[in-house]
C-alpha atoms as a PDB file:
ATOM      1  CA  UNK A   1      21.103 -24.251  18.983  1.00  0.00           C
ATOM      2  CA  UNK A   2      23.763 -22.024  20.599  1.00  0.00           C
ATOM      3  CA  UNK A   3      26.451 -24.073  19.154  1.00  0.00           C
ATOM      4  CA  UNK A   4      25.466 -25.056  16.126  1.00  0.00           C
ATOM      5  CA  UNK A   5      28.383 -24.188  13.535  1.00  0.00           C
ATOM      6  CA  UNK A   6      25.242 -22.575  11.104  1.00  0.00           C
ATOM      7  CA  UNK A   7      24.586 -19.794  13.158  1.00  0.00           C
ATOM      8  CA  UNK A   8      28.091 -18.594  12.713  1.00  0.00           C
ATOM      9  CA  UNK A   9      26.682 -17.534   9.105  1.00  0.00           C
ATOM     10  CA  UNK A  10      23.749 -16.281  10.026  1.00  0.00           C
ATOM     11  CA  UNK A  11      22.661 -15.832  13.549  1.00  0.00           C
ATOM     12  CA  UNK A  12      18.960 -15.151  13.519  1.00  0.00           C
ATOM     13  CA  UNK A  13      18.268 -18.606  12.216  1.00  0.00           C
ATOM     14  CA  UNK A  14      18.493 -19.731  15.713  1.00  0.00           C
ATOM     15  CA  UNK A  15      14.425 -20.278  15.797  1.00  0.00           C
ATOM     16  CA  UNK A  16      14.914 -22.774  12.806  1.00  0.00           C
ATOM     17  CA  UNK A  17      16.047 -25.231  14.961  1.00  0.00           C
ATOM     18  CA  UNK A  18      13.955 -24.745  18.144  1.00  0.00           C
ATOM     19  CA  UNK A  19      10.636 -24.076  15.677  1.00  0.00           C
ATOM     20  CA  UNK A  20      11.516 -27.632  13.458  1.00  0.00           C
ATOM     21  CA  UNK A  21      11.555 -29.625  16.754  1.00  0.00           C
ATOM     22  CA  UNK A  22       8.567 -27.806  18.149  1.00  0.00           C
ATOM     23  CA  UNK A  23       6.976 -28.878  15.007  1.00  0.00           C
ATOM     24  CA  UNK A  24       8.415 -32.441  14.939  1.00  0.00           C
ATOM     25  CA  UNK A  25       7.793 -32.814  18.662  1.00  0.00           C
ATOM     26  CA  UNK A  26       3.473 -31.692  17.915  1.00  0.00           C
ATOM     27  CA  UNK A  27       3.949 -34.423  15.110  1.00  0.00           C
ATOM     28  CA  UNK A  28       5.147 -36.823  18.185  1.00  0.00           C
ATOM     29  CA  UNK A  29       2.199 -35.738  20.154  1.00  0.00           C
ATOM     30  CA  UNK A  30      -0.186 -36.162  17.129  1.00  0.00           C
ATOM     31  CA  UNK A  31       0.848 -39.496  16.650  1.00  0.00           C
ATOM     32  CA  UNK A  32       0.502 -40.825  20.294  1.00  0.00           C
ATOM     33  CA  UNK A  33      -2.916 -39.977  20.609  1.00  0.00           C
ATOM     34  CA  UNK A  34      -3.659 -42.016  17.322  1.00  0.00           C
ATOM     35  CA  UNK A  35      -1.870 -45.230  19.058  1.00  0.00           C
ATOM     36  CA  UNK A  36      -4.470 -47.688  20.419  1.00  0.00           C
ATOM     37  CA  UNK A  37      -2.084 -50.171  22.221  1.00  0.00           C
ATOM     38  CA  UNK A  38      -1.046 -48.939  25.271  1.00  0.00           C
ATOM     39  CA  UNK A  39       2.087 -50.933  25.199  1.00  0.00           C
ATOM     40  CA  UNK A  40       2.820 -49.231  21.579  1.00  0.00           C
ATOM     41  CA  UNK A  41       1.692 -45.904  23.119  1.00  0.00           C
ATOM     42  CA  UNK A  42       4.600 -46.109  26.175  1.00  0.00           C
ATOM     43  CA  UNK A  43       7.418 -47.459  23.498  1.00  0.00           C
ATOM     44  CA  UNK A  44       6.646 -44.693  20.872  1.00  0.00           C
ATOM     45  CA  UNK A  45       6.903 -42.006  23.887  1.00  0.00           C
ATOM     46  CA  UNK A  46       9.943 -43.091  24.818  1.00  0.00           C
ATOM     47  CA  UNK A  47      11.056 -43.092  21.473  1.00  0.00           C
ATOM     48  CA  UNK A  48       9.975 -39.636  21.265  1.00  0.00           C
ATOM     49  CA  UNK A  49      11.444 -38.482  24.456  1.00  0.00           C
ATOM     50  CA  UNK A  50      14.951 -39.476  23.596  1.00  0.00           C
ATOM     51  CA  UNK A  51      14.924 -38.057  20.063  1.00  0.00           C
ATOM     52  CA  UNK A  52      13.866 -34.652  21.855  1.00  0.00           C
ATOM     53  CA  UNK A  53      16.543 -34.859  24.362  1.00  0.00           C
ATOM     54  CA  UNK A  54      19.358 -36.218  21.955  1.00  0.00           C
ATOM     55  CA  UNK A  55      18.361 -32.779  20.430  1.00  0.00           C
ATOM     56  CA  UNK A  56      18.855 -30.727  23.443  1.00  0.00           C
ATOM     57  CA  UNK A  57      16.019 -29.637  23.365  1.00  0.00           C
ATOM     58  CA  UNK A  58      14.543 -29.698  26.785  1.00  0.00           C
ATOM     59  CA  UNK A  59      18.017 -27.338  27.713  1.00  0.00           C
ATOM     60  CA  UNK A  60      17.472 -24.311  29.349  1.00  0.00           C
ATOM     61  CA  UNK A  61      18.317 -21.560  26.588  1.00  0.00           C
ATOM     62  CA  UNK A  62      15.609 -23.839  23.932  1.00  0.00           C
ATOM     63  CA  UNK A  63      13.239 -22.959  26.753  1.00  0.00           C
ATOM     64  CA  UNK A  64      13.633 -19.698  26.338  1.00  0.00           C
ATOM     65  CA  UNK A  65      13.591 -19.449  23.042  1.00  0.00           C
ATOM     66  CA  UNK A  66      10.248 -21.441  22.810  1.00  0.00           C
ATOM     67  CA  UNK A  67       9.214 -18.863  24.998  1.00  0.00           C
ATOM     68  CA  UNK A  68      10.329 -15.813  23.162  1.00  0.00           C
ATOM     69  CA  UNK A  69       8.526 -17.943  20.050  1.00  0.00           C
ATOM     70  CA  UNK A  70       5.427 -17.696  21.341  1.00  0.00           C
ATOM     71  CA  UNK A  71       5.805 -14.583  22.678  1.00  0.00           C
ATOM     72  CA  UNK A  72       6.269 -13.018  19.617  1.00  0.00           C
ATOM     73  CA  UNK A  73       2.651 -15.259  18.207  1.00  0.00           C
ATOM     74  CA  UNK A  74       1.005 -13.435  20.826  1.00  0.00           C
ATOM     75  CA  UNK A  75       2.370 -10.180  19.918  1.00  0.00           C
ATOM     76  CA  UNK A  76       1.389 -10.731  16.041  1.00  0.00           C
ATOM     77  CA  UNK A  77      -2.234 -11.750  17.002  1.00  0.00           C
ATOM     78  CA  UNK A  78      -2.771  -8.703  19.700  1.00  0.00           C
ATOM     79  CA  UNK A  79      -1.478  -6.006  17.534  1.00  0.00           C
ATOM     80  CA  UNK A  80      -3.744  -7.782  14.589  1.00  0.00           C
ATOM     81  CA  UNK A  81      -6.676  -6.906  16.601  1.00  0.00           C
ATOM     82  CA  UNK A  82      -5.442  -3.628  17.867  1.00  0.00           C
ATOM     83  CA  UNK A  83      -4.705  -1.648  14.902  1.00  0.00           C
ATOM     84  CA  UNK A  84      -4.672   1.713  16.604  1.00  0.00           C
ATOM     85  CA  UNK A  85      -2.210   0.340  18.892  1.00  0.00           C
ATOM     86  CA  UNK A  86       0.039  -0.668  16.331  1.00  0.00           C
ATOM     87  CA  UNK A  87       0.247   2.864  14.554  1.00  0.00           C
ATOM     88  CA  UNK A  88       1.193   4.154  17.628  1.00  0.00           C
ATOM     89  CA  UNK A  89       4.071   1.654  18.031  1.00  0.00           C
ATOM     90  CA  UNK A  90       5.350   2.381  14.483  1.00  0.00           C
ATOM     91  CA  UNK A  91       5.271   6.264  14.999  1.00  0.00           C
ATOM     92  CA  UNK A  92       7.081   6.045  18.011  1.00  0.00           C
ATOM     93  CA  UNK A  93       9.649   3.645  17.033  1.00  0.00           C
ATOM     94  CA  UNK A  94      10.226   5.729  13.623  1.00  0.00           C
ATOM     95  CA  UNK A  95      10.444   8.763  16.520  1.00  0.00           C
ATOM     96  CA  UNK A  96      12.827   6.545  18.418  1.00  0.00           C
ATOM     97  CA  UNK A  97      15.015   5.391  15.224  1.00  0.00           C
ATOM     98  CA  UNK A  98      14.999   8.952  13.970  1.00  0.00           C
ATOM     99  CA  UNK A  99      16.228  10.299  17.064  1.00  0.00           C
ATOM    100  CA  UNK A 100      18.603   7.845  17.421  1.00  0.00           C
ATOM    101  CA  UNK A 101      20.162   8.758  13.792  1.00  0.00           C
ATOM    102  CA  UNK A 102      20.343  12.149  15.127  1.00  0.00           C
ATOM    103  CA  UNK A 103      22.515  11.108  18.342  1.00  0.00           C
ATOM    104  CA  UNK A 104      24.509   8.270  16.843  1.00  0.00           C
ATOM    105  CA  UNK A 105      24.646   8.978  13.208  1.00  0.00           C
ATOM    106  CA  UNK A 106      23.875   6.709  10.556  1.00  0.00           C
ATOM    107  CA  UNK A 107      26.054   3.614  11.551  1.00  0.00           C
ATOM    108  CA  UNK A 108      23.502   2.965  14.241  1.00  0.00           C
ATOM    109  CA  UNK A 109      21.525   1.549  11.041  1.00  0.00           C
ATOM    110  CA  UNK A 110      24.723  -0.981  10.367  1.00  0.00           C
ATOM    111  CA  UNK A 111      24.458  -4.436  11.999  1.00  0.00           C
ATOM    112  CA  UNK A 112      27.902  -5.086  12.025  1.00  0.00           C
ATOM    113  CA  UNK A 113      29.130  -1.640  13.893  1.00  0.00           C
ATOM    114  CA  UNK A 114      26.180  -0.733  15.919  1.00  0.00           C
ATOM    115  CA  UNK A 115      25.716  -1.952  19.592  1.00  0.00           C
ATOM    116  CA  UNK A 116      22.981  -4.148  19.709  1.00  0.00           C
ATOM    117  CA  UNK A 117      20.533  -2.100  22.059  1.00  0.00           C
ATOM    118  CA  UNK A 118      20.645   0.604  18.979  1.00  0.00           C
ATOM    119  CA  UNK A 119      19.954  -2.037  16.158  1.00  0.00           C
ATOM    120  CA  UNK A 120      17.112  -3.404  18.083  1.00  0.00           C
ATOM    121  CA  UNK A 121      14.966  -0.205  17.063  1.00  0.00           C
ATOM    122  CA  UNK A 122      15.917  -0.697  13.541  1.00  0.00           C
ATOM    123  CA  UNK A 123      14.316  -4.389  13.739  1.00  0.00           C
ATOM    124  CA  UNK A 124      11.465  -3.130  15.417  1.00  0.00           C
ATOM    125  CA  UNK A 125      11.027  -0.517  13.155  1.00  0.00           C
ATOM    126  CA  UNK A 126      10.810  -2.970   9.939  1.00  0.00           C
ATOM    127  CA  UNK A 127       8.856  -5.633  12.362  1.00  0.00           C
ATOM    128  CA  UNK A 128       6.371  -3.267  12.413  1.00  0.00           C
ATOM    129  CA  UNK A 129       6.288  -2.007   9.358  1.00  0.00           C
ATOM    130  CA  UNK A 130       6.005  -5.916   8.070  1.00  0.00           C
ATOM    131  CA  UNK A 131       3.341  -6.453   9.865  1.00  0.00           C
ATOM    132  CA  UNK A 132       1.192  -3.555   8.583  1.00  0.00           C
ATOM    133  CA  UNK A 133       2.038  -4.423   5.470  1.00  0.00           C
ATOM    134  CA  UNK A 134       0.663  -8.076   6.180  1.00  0.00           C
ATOM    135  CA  UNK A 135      -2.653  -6.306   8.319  1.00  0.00           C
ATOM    136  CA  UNK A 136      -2.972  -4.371   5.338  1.00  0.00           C
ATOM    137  CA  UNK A 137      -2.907  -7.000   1.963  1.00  0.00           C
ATOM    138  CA  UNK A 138      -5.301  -9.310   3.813  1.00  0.00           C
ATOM    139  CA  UNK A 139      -2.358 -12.152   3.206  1.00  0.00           C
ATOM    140  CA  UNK A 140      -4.959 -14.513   5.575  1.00  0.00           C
ATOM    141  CA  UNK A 141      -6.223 -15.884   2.214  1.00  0.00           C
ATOM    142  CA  UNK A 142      -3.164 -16.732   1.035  1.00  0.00           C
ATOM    143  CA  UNK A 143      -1.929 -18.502   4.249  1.00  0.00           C
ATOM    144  CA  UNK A 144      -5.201 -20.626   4.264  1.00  0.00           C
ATOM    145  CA  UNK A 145      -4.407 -21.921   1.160  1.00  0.00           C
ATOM    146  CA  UNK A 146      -0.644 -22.824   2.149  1.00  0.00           C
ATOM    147  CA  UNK A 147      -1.487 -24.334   5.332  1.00  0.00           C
ATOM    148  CA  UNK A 148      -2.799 -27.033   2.945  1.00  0.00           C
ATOM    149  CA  UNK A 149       0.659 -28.261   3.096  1.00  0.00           C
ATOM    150  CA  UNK A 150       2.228 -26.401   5.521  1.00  0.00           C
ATOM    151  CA  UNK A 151       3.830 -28.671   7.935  1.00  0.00           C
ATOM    152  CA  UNK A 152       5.512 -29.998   5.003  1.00  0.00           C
ATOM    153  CA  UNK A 153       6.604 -26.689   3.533  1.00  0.00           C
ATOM    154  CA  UNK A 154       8.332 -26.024   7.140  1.00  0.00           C
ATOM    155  CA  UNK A 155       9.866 -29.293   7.634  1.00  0.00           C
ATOM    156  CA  UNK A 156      11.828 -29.255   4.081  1.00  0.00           C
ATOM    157  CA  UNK A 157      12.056 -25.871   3.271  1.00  0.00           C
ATOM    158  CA  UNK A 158      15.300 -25.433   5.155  1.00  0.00           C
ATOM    159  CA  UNK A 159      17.396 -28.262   4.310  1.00  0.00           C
ATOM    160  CA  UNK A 160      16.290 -27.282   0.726  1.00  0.00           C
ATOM    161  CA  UNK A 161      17.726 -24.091   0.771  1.00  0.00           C
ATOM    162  CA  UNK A 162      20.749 -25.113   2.322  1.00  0.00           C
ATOM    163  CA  UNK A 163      21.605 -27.707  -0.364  1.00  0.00           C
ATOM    164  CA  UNK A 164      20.481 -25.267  -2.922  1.00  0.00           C
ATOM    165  CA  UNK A 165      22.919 -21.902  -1.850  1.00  0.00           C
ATOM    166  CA  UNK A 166      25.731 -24.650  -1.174  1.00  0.00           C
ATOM    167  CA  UNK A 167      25.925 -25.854  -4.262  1.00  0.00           C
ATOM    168  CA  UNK A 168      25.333 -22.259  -6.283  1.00  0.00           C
ATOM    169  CA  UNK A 169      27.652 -20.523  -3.925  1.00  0.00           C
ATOM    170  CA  UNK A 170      30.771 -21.464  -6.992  1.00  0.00           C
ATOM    171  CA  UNK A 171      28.364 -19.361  -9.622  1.00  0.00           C
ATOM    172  CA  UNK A 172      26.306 -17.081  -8.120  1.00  0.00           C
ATOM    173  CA  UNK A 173      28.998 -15.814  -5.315  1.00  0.00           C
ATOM    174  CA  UNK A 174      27.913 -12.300  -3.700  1.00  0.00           C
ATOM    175  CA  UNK A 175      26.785 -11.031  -6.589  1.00  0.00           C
ATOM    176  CA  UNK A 176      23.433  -9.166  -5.246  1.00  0.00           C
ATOM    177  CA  UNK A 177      21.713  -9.468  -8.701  1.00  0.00           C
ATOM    178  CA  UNK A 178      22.254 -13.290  -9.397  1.00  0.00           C
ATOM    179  CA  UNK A 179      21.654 -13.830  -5.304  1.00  0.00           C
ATOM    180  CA  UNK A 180      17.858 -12.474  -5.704  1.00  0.00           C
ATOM    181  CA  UNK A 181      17.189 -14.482  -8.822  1.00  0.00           C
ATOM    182  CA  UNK A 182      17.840 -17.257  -7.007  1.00  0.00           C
ATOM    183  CA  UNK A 183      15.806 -16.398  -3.978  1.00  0.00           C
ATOM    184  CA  UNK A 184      12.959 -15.666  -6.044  1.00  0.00           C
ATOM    185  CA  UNK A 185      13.834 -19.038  -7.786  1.00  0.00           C
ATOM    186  CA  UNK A 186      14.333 -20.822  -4.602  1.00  0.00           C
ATOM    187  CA  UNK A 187      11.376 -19.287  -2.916  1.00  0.00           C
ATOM    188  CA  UNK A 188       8.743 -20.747  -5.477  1.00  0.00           C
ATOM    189  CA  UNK A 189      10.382 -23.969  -5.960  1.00  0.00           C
ATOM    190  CA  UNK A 190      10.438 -24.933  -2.210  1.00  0.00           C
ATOM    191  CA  UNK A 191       6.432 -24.176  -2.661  1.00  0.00           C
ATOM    192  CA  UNK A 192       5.843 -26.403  -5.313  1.00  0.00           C
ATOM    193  CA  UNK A 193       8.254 -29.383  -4.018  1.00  0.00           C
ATOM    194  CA  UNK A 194       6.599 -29.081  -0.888  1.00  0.00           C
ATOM    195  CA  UNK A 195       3.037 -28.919  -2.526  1.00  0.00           C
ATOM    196  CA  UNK A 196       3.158 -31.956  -4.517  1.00  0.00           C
ATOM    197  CA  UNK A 197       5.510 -33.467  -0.627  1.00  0.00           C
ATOM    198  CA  UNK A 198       2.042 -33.483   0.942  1.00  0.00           C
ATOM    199  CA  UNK A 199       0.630 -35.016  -1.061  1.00  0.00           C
ATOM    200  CA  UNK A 200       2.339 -38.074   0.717  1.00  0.00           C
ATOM    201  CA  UNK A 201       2.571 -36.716   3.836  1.00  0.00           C
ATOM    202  CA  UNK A 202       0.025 -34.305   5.371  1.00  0.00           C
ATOM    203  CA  UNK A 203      -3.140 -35.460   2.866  1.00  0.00           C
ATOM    204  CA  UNK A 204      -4.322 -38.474   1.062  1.00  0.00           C
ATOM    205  CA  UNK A 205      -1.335 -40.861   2.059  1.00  0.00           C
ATOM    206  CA  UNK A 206      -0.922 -39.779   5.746  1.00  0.00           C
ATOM    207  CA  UNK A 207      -5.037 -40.053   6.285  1.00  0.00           C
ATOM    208  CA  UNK A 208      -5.063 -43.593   4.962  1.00  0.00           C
ATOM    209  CA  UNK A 209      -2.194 -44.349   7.456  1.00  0.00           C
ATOM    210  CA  UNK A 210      -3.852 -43.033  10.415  1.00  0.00           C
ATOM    211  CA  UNK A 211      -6.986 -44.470   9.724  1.00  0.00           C
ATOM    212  CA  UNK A 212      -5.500 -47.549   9.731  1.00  0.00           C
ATOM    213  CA  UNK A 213      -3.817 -47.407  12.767  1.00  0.00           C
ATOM    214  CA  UNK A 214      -6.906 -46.064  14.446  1.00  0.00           C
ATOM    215  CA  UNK A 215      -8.567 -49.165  13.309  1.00  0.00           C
ATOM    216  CA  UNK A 216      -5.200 -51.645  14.723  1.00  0.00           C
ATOM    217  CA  UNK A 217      -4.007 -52.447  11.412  1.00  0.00           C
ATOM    218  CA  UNK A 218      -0.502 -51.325  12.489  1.00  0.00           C
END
């Protein structure tokens, strides 16, 4: 949230914590419909509600945020399937940047000095750029075969890196060159641990458990 002390750090993680409780509240919602007992169905809710609103989340600012979440889904999917659209968005926005280098000089590329209406075209610039770059590769494949365990991989992949830079921070520092050794280190490990994490949770394991709750065992 707002006030959370992490986004003193690093400020655009504020989705992490209104995306992990959208996630965790869907996993709420998933759950209730796989309660038989009507009784178990109005204590679990309950449950759920108050772990939602011990984390704020039903304030007005996570509301917008949600918003602005699934704004931007919308935007991904509507550029995906207008291409020509999004070429013209990228030219202009290089125009825009460009002309903005030209008026405010190069600083207006520097997050820390330039005004924050002036860095937006820079991020929507790269935005763009990412996203033709993800258009282009065809990474669809590779997301199918992630979303295996994907709820997982979101769920843990942030505490994970959290414990990981905390403890490094002593050796690794700011040095750029040992920082993207362990990012590319990080990046593959949080895969795997949350590969073989599914296993428990979104496959095998977490089937048998609903079954047997569908069936009143629990």
């Amino acid at each position: 949230m707002q006030d959370s002390a992490i986004l003193q750090i690093n400020g655009p993680l504020w989705s992490l914590f209104i995306e992990w409780w959208l996630y965790i509240a869907a996993m709420f919602l998933f759950i209730l419909f796989n309660i038989s007992s009507n009784l178990a169905k109005i204590i679990f809710a309950c449950l759920a509600l108050y772990a939602l609103q011990y984390a704020k989340i039903f304030r007005l600012d996570s509301i917008s945020y949600s918003i602005i979440w699934f704004i931007g889904g919308a935007y991904t999917l509507f550029l995906g399937k207008n291409r020509g659209l999004l070429n013209k968005l990228l030219l202009l926005a290089i125009v825009g940047l460009a002309v903005l280098i030209i008026i405010k000089g190069i600083e207006s590329l520097n997050i820390s000095k330039a005004k924050p209406e002036a860095y937006a075209v820079t991020q929507l610039v790269l935005a763009l750029i990412f996203l033709k770059i993800i258009f282009k590769i065809k990474i669809g494949k590779i997301f199918k075969k992630i979303g295996l365990f994907s709820y997982t991989l979101y769920i843990i992949h942030f505490p994970i890196i959290l414990f990981i830079f905390g403890i490094s921070r002593e050796f690794v520092g700011n040095n750029p060159s040992l920082l993207a050794i362990e990012t590319i280190v990080l990046f593959f490990a949080v895969l795997v641990i949350a590969y073989f994490a599914a296993l428990f949770t979104e496959n095998k394991i977490w089937r048998t458990f609903l079954y047997k709750m569908n069936k009143g065992n629990f």
